[in-house]
N, C-alpha and C. Protein backbone atom coordinates (compact mmCIF):
# COMPACT_ATOMS: atom_id res chain seq x y z
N UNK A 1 -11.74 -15.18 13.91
CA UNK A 1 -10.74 -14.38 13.24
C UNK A 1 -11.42 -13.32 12.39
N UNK A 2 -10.75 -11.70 12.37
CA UNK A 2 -11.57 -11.29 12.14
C UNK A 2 -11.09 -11.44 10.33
N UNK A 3 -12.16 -10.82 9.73
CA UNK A 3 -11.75 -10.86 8.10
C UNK A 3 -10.73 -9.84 7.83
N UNK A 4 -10.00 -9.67 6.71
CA UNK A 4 -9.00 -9.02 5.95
C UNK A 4 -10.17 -7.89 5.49
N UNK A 5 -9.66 -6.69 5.53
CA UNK A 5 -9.80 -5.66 4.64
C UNK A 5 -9.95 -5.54 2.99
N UNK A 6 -10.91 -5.45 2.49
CA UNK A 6 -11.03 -5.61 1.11
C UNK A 6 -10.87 -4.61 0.50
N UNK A 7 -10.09 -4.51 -0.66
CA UNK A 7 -10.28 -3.11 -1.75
C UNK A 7 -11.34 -2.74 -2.07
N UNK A 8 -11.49 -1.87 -2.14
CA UNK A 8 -13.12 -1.18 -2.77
C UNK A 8 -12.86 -0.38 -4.46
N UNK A 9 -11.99 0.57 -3.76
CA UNK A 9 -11.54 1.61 -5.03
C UNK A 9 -9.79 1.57 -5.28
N UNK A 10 -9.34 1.93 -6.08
CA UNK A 10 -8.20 2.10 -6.58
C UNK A 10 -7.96 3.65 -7.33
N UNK A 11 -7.20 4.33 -6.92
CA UNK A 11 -7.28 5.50 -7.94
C UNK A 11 -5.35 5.70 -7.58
N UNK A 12 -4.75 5.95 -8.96
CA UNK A 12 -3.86 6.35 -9.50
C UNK A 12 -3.36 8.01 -9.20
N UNK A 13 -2.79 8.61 -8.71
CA UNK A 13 -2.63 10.01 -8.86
C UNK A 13 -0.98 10.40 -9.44
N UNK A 14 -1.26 10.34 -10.80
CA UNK A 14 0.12 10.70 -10.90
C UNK A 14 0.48 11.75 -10.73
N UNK A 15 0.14 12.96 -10.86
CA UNK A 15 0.65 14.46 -10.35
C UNK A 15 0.94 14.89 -9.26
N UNK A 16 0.24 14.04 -8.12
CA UNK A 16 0.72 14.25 -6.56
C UNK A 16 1.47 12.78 -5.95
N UNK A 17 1.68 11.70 -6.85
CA UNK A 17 2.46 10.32 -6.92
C UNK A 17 1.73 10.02 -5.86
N UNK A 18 0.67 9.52 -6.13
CA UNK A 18 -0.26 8.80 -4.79
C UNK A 18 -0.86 7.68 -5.24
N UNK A 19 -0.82 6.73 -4.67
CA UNK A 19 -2.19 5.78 -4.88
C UNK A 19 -2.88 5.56 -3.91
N UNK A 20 -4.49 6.02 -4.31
CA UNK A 20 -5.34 5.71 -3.52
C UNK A 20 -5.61 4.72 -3.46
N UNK A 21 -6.10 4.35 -1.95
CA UNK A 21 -6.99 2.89 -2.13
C UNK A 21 -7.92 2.75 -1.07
N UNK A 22 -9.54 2.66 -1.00
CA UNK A 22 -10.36 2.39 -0.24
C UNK A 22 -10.21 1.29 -0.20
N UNK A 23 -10.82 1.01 1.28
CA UNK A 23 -11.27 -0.57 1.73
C UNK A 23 -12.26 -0.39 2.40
N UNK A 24 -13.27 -1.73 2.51
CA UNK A 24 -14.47 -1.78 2.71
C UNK A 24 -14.73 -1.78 4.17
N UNK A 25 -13.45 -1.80 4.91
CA UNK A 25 -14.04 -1.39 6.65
C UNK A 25 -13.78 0.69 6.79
N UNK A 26 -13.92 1.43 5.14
CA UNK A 26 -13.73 2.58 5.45
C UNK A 26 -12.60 3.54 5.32
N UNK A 27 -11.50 2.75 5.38
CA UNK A 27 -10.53 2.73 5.40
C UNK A 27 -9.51 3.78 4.14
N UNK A 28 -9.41 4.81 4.03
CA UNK A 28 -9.13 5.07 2.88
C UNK A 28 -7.26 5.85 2.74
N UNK A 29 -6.70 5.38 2.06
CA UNK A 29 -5.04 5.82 2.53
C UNK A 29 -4.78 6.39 0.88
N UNK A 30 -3.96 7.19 0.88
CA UNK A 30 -3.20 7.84 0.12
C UNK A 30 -1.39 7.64 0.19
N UNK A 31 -0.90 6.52 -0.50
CA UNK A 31 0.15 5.84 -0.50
C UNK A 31 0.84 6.56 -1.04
N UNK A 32 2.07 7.55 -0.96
CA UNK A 32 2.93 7.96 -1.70
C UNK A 32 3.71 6.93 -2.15
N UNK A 33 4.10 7.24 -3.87
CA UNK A 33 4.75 6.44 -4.52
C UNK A 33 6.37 5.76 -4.02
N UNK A 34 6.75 7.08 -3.37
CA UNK A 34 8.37 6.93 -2.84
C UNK A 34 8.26 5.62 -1.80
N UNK A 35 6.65 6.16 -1.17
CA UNK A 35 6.91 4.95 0.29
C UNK A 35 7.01 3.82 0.05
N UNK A 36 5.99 3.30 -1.37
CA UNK A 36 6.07 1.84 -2.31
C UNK A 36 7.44 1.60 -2.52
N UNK A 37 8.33 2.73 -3.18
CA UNK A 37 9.33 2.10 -3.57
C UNK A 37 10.66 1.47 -2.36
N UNK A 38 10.46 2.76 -1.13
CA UNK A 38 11.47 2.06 -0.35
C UNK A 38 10.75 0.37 0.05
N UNK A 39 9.34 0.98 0.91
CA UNK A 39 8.76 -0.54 1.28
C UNK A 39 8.80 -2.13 0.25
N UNK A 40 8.84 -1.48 -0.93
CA UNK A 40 8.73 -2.38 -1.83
C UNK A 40 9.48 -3.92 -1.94
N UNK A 41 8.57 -4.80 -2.01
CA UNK A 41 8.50 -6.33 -1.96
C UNK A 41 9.72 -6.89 -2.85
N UNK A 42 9.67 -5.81 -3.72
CA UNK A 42 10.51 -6.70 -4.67
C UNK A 42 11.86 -6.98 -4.90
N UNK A 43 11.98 -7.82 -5.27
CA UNK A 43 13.34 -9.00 -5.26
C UNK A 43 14.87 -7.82 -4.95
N UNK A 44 14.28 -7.51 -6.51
CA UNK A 44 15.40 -6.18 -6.18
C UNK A 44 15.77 -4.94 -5.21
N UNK A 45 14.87 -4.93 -4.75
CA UNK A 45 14.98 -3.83 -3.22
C UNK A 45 14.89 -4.69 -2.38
N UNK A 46 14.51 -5.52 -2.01
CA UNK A 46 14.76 -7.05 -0.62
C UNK A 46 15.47 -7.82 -1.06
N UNK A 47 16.05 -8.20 -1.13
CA UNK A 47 16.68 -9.36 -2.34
C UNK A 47 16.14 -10.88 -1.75
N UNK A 48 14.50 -10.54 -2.56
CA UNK A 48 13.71 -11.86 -2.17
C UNK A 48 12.23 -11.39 -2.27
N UNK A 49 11.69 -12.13 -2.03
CA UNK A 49 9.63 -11.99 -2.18
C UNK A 49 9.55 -11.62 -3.93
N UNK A 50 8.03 -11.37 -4.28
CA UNK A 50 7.71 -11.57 -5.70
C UNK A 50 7.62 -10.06 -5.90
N UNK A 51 7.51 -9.28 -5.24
CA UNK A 51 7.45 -7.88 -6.13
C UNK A 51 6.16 -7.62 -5.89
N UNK A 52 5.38 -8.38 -5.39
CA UNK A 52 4.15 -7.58 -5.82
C UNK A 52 3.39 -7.35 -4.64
N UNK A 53 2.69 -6.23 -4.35
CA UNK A 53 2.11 -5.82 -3.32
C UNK A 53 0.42 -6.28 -3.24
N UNK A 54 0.32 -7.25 -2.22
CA UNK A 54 -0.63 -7.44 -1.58
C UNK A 54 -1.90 -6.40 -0.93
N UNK A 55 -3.02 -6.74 -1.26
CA UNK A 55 -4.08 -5.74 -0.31
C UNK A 55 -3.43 -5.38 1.06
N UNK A 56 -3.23 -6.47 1.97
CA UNK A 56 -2.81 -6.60 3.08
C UNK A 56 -1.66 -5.33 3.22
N UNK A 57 -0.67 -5.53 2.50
CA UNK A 57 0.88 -5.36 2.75
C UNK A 57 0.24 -3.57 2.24
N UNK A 58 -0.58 -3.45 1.01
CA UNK A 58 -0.96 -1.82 0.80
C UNK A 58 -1.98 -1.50 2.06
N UNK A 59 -2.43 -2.02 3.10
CA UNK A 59 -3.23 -1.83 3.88
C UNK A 59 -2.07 -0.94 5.06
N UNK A 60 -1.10 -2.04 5.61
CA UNK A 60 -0.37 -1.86 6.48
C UNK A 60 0.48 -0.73 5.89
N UNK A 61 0.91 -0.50 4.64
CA UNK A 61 1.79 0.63 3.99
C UNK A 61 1.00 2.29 4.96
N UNK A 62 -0.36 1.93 4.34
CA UNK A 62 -1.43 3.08 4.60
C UNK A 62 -1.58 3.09 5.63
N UNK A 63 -1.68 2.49 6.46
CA UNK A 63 -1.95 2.84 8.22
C UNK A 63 -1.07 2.97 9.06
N UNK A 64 0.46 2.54 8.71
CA UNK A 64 1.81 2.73 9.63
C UNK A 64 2.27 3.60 8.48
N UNK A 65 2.28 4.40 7.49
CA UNK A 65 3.14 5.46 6.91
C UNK A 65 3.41 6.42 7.76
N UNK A 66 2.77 7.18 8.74
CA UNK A 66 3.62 8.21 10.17
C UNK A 66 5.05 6.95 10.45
N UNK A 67 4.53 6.38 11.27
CA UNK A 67 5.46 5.57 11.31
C UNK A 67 6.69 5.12 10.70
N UNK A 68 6.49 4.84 9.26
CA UNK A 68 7.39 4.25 8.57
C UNK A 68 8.05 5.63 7.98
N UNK A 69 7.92 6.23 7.68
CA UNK A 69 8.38 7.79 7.20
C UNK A 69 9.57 7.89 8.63
């Protein structure tokens, strides 16, 4: 099995509402904030799960956003 994708970096962009996030297979995505909020885990927008976003779940945000848009 192969391993999970690890965070490397984290960077905040509030003026262009982005969060960056490297991962250690290279991987580097620029998450718009809006996409967090529709995708978002939490109770109150799903009505269910903990709210909180996983490496994993910000991995898949960043690599299917064409997609999910």
């Amino acid at each position: 099995m192969a391993e999970k994708p690890r965070p490397t970096e984290l960077t905040v962009h509030q003026h262009s509402k982005l969060l960056e996030v490297g991962f250690d297979d290279g991987a580097v995505f620029g998450i718009p904030f809006e996409l967090m909020r529709i995708y978002s885990p939490s109770a109150e927008v799903q009505g269910h799960s903990s709210g909180i976003f996983s490496w994993e779940y910000l991995y898949y945000l960043g690599s299917q956003q064409d997609k999910l848009w």
